[in-house]
PDB file of N, CA and C in Angstrom:
ATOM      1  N   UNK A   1      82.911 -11.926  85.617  1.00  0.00           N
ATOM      2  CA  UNK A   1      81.647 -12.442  85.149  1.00  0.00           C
ATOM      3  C   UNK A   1      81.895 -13.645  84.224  1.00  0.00           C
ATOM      4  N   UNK A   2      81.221 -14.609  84.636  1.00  0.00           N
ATOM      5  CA  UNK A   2      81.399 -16.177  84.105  1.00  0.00           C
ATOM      6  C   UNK A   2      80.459 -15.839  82.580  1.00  0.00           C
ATOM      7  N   UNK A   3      80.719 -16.399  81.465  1.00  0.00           N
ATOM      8  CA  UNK A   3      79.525 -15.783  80.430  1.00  0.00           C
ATOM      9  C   UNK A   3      78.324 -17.543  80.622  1.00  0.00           C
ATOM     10  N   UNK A   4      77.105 -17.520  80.442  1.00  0.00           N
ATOM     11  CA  UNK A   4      76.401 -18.195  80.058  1.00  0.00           C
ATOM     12  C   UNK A   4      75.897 -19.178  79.325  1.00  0.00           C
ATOM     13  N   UNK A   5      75.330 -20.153  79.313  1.00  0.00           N
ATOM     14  CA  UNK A   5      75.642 -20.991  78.325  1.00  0.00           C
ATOM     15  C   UNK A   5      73.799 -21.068  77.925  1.00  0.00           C
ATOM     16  N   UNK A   6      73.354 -21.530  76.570  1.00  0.00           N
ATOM     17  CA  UNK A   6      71.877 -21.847  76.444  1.00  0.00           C
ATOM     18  C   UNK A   6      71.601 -22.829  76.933  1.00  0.00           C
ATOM     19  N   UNK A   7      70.373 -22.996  77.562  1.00  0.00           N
ATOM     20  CA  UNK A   7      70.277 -24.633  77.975  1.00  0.00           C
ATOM     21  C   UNK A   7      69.340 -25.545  77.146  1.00  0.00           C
ATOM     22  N   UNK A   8      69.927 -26.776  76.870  1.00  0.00           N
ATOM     23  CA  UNK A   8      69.581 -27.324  75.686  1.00  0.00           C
ATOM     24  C   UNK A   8      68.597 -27.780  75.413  1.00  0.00           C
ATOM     25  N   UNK A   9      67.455 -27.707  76.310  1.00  0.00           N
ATOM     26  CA  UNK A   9      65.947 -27.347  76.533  1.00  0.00           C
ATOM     27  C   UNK A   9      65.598 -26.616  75.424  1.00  0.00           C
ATOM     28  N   UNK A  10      66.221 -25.361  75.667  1.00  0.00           N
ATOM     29  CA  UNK A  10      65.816 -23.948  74.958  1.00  0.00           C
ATOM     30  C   UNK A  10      66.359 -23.942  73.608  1.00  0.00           C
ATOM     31  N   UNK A  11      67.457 -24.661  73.467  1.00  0.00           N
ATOM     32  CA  UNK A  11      67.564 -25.012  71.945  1.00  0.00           C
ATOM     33  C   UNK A  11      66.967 -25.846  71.596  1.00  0.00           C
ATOM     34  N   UNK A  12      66.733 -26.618  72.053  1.00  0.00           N
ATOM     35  CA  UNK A  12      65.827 -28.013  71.068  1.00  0.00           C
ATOM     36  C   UNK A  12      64.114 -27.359  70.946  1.00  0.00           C
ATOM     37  N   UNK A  13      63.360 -26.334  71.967  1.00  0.00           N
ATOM     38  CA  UNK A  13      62.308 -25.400  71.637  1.00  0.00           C
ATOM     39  C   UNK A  13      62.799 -24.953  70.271  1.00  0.00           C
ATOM     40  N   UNK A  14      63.577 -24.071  70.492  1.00  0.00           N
ATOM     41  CA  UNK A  14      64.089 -23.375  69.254  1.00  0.00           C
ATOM     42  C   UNK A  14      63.497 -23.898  67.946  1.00  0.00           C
ATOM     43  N   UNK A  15      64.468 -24.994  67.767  1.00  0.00           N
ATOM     44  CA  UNK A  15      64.834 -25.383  66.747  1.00  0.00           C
ATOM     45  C   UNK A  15      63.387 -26.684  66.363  1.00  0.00           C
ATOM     46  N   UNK A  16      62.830 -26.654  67.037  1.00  0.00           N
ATOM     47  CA  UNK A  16      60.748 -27.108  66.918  1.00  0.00           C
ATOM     48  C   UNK A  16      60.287 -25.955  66.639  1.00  0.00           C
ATOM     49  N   UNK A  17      60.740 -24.736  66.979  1.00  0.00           N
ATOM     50  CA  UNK A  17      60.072 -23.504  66.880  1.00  0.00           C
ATOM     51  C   UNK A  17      60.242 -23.230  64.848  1.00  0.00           C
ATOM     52  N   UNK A  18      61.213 -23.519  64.547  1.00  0.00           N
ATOM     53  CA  UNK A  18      61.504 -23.266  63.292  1.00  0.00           C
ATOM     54  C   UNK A  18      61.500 -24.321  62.890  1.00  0.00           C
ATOM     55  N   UNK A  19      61.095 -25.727  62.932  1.00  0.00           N
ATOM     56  CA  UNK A  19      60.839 -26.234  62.293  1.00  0.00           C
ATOM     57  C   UNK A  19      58.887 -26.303  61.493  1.00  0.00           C
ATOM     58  N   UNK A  20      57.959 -25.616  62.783  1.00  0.00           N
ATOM     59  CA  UNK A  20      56.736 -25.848  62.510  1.00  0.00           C
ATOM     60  C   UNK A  20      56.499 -24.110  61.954  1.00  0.00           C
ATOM     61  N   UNK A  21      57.705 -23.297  61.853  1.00  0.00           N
ATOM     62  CA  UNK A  21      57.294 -22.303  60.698  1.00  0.00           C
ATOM     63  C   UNK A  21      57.604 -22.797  59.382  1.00  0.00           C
ATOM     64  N   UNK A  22      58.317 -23.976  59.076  1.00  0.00           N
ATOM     65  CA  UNK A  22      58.340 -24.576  57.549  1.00  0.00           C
ATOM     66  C   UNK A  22      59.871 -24.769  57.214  1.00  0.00           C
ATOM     67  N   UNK A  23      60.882 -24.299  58.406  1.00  0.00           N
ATOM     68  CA  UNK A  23      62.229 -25.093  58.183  1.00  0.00           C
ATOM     69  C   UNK A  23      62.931 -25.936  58.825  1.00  0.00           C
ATOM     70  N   UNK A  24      63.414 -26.246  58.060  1.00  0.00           N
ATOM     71  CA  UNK A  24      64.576 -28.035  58.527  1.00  0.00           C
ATOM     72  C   UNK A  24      65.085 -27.045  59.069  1.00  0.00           C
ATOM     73  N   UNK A  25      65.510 -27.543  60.639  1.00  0.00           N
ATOM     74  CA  UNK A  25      66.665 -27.264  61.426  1.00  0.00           C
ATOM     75  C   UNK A  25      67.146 -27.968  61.854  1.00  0.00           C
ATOM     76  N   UNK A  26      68.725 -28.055  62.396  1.00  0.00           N
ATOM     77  CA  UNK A  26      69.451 -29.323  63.119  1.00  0.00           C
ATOM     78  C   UNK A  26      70.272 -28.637  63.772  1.00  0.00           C
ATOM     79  N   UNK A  27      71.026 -29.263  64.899  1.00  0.00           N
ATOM     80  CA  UNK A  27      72.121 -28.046  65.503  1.00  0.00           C
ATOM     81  C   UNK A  27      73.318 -28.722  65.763  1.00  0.00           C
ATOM     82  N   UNK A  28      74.684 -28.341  66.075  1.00  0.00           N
ATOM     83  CA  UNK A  28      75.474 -29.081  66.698  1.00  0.00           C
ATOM     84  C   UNK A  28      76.299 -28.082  67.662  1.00  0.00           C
ATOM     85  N   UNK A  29      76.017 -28.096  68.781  1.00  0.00           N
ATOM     86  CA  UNK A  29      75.867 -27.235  69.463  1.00  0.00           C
ATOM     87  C   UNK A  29      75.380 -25.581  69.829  1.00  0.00           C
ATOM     88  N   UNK A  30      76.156 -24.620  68.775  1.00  0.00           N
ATOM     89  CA  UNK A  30      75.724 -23.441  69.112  1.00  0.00           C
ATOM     90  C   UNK A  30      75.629 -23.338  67.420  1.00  0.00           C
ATOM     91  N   UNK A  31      75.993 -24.079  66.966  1.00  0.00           N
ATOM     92  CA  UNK A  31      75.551 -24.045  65.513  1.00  0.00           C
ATOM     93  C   UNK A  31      74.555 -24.337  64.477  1.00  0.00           C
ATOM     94  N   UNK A  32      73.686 -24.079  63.962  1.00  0.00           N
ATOM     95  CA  UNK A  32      72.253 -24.490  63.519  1.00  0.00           C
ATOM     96  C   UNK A  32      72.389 -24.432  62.127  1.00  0.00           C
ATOM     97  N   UNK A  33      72.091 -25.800  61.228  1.00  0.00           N
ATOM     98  CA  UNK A  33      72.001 -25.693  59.908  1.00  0.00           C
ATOM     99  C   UNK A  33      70.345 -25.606  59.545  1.00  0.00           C
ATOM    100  N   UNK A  34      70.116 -24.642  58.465  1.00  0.00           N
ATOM    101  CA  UNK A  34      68.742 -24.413  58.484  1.00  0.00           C
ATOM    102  C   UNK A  34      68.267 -25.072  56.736  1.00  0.00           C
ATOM    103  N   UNK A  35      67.422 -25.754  56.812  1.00  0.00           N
ATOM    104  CA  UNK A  35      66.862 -26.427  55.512  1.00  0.00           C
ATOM    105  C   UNK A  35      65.591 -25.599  54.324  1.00  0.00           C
ATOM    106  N   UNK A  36      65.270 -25.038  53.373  1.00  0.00           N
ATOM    107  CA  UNK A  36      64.011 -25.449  53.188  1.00  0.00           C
ATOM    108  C   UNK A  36      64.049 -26.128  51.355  1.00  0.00           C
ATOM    109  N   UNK A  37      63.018 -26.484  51.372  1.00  0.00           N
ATOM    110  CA  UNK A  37      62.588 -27.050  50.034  1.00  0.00           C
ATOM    111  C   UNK A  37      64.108 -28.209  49.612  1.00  0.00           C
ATOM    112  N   UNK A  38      64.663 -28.978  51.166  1.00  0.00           N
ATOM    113  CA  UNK A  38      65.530 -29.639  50.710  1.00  0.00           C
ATOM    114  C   UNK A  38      66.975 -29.224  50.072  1.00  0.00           C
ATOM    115  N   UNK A  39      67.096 -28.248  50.512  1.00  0.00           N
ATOM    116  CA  UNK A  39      68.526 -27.603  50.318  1.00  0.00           C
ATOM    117  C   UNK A  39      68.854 -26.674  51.829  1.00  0.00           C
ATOM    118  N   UNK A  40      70.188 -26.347  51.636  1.00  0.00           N
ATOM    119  CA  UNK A  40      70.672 -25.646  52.859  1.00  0.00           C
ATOM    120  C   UNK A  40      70.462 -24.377  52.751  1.00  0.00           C
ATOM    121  N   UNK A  41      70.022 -23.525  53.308  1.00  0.00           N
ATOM    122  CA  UNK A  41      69.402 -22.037  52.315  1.00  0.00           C
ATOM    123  C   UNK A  41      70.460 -21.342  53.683  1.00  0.00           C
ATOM    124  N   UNK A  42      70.832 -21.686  55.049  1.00  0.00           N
ATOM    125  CA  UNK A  42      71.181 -20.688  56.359  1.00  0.00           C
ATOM    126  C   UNK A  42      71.612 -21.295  57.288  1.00  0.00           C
ATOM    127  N   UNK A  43      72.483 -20.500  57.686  1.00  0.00           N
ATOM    128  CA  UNK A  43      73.076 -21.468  58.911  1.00  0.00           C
ATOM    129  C   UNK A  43      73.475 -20.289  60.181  1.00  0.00           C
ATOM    130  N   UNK A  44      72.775 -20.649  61.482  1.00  0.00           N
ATOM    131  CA  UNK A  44      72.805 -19.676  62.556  1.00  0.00           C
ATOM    132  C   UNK A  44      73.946 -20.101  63.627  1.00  0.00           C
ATOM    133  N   UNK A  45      74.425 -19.228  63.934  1.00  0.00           N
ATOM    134  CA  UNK A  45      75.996 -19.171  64.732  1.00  0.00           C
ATOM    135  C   UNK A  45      75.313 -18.192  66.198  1.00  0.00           C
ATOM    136  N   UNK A  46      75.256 -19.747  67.443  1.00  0.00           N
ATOM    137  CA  UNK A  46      75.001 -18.177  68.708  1.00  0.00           C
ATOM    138  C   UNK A  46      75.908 -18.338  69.099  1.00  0.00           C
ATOM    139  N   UNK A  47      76.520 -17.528  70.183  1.00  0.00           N
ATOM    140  CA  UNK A  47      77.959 -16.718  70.871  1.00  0.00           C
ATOM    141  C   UNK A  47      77.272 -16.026  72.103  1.00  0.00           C
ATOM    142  N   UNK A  48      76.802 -17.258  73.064  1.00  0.00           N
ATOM    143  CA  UNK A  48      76.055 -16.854  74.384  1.00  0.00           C
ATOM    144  C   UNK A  48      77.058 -15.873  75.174  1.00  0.00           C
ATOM    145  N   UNK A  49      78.123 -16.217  74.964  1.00  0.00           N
ATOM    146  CA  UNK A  49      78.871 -15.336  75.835  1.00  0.00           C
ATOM    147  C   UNK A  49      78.854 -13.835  75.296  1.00  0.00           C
ATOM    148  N   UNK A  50      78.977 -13.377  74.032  1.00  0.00           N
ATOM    149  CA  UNK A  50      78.307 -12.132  73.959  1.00  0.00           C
ATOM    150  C   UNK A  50      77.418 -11.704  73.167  1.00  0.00           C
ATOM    151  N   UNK A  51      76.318 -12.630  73.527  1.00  0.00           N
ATOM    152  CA  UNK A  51      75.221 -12.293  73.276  1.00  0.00           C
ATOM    153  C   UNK A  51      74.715 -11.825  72.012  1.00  0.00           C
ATOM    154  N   UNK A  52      75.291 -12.551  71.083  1.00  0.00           N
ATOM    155  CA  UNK A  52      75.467 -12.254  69.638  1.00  0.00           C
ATOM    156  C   UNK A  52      74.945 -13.726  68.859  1.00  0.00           C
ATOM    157  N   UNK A  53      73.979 -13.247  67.616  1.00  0.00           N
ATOM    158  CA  UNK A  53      73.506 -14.371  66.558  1.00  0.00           C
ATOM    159  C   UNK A  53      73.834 -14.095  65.313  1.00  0.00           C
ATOM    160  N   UNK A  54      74.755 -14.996  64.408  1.00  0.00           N
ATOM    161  CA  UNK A  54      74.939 -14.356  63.175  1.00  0.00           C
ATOM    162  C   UNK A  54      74.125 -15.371  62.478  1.00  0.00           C
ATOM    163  N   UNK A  55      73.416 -15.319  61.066  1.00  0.00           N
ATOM    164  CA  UNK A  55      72.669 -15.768  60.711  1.00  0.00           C
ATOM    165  C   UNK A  55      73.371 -15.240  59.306  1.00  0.00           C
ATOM    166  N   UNK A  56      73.694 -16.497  58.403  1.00  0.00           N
ATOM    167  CA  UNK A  56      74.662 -16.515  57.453  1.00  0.00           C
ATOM    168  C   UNK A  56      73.455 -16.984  56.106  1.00  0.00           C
ATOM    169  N   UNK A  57      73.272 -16.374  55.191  1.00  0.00           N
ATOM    170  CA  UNK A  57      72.339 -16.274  54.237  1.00  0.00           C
ATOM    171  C   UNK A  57      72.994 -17.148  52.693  1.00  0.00           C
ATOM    172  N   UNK A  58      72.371 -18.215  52.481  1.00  0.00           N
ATOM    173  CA  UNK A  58      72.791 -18.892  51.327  1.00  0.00           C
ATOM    174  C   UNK A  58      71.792 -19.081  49.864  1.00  0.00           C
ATOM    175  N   UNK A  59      70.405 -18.564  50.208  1.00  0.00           N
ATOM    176  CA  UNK A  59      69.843 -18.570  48.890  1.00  0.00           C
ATOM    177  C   UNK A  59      69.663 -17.612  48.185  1.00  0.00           C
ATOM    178  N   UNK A  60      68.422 -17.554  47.042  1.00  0.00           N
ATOM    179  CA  UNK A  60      68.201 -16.571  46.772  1.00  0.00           C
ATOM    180  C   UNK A  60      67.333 -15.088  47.724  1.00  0.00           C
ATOM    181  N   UNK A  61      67.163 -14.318  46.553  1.00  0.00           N
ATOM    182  CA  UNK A  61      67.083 -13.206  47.702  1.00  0.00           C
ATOM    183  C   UNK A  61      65.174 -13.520  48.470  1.00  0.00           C
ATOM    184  N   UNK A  62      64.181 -14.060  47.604  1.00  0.00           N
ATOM    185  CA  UNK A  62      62.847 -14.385  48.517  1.00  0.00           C
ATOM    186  C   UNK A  62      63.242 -15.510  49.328  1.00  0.00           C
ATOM    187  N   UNK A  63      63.820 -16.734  49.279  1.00  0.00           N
ATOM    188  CA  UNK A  63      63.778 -17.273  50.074  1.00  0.00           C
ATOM    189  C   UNK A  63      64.990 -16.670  51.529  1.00  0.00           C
ATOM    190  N   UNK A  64      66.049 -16.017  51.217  1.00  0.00           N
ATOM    191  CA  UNK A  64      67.009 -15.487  51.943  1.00  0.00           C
ATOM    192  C   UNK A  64      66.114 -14.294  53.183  1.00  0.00           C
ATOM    193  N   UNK A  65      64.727 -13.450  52.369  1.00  0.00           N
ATOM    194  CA  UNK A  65      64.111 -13.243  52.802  1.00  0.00           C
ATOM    195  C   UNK A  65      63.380 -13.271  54.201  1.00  0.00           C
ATOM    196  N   UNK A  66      62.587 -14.519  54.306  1.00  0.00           N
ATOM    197  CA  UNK A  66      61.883 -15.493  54.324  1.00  0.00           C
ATOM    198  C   UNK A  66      62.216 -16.525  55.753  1.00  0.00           C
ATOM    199  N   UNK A  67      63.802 -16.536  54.880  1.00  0.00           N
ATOM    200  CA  UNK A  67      64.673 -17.440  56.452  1.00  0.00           C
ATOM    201  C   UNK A  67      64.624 -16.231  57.669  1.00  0.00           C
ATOM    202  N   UNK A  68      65.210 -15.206  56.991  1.00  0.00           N
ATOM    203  CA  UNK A  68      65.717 -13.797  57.803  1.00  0.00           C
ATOM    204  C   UNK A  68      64.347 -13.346  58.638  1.00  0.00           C
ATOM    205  N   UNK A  69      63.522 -13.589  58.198  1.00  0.00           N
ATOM    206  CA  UNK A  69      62.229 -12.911  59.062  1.00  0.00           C
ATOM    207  C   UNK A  69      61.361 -14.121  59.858  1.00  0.00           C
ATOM    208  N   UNK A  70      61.573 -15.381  59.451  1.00  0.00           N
ATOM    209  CA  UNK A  70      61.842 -16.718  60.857  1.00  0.00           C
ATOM    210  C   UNK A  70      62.594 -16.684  61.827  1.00  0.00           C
ATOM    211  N   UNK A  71      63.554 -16.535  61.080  1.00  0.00           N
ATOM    212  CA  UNK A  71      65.032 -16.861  62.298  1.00  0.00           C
ATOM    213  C   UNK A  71      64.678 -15.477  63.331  1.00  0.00           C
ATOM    214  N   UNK A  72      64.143 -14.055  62.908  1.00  0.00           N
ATOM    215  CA  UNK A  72      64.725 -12.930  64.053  1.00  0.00           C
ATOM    216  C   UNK A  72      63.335 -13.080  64.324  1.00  0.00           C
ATOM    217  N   UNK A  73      62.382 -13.587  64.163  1.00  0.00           N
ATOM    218  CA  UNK A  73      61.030 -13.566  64.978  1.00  0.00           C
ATOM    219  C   UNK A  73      61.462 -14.896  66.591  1.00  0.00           C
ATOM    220  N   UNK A  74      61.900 -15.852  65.744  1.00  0.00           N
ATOM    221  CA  UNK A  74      62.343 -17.013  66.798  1.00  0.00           C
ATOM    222  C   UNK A  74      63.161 -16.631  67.341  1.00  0.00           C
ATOM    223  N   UNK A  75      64.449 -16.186  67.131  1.00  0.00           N
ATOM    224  CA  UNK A  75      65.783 -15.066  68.027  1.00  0.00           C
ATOM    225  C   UNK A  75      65.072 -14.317  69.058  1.00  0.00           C
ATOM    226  N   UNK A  76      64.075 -13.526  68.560  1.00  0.00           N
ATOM    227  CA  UNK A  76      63.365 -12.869  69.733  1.00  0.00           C
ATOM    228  C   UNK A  76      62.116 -13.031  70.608  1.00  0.00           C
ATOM    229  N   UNK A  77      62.157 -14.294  70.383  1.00  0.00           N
ATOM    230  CA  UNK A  77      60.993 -15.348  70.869  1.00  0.00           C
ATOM    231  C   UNK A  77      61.831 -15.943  72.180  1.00  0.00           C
ATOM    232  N   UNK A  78      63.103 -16.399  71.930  1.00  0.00           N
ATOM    233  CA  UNK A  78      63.659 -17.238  72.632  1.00  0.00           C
ATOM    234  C   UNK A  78      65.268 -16.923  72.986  1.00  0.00           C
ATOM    235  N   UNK A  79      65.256 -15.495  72.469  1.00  0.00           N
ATOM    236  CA  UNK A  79      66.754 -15.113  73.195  1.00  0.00           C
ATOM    237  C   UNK A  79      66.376 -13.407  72.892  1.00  0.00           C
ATOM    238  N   UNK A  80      65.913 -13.358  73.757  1.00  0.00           N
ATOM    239  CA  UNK A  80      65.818 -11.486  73.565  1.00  0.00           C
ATOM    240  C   UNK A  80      66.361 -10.415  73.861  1.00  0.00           C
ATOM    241  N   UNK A  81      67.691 -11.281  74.300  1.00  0.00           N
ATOM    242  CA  UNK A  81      68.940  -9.910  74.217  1.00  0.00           C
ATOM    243  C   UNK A  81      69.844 -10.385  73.331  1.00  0.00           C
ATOM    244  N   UNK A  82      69.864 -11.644  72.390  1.00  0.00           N
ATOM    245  CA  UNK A  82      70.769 -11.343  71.600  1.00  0.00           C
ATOM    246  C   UNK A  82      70.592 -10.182  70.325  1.00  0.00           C
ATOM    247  N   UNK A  83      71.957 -10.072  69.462  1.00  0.00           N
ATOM    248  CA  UNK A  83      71.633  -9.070  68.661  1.00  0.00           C
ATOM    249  C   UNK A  83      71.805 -10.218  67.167  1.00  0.00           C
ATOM    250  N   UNK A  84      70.804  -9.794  66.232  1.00  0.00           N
ATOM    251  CA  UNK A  84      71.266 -11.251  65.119  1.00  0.00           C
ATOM    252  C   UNK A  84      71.885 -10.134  64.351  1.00  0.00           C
ATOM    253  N   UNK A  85      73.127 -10.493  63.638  1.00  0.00           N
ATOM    254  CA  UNK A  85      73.553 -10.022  62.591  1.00  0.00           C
ATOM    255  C   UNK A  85      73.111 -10.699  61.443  1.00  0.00           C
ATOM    256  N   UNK A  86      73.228 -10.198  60.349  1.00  0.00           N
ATOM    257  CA  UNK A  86      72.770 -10.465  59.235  1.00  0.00           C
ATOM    258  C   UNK A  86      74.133 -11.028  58.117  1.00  0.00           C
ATOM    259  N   UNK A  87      74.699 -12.252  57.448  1.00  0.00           N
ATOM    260  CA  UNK A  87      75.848 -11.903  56.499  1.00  0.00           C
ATOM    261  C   UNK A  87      75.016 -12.799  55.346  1.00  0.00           C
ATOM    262  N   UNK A  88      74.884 -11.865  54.268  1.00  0.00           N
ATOM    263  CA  UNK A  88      74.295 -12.947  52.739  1.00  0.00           C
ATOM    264  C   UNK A  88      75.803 -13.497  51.918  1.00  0.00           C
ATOM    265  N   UNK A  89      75.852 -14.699  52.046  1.00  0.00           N
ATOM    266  CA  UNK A  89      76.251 -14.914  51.048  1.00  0.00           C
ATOM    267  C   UNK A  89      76.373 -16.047  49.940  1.00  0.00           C
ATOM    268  N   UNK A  90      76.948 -15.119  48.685  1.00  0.00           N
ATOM    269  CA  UNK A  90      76.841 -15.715  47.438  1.00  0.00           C
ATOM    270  C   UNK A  90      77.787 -16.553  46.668  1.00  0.00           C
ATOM    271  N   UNK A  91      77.080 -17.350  46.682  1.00  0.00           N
ATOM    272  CA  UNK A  91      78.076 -19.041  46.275  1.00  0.00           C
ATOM    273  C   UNK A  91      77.755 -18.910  44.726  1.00  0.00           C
TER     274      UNK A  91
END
């Protein structure tokens, strides 16, 4: 089994998808830096081949919140078999 790739259609939806819930997004390939209020608050990692999203948490805990319940509404908007993991962390 060959694994899959997203097609970049469906990321650039995506990443309009989270931008008109209220965050900066940008991608460079399977990698997504996520913005709000002008800082980097998250950054999403997909792994089409197994079907895995990690979603790496950089602010505080309402806005860390906030990203976390955008990002897995849009994850399951537009990839509904991946699984998002969750990692917070503190800088």
């Amino acid at each position: 089994m060959i694994p899959r790739g997203i097609s970049v259609k469906k990321l650039n939806n995506f990443l309009e998808d989270l931008r008109k819930q209220g965050l900066w997004a940008e991608r460079h390939s399977y990698s997504i830096r996520i913005m709000y209020n002008g800082k980097f608050v998250a950054s999403l990692h997909l792994y089409p081949g197994f079907n895995e999203a990690v979603l790496r948490l950089y602010g505080d805990v309402e806005v860390n919140n906030m990203v976390q319940e955008v990002v897995y509404k849009t994850v399951s908007r537009y990839l509904p078999d991946f699984k998002l993991k969750i990692q917070v962390i503190s800088l």
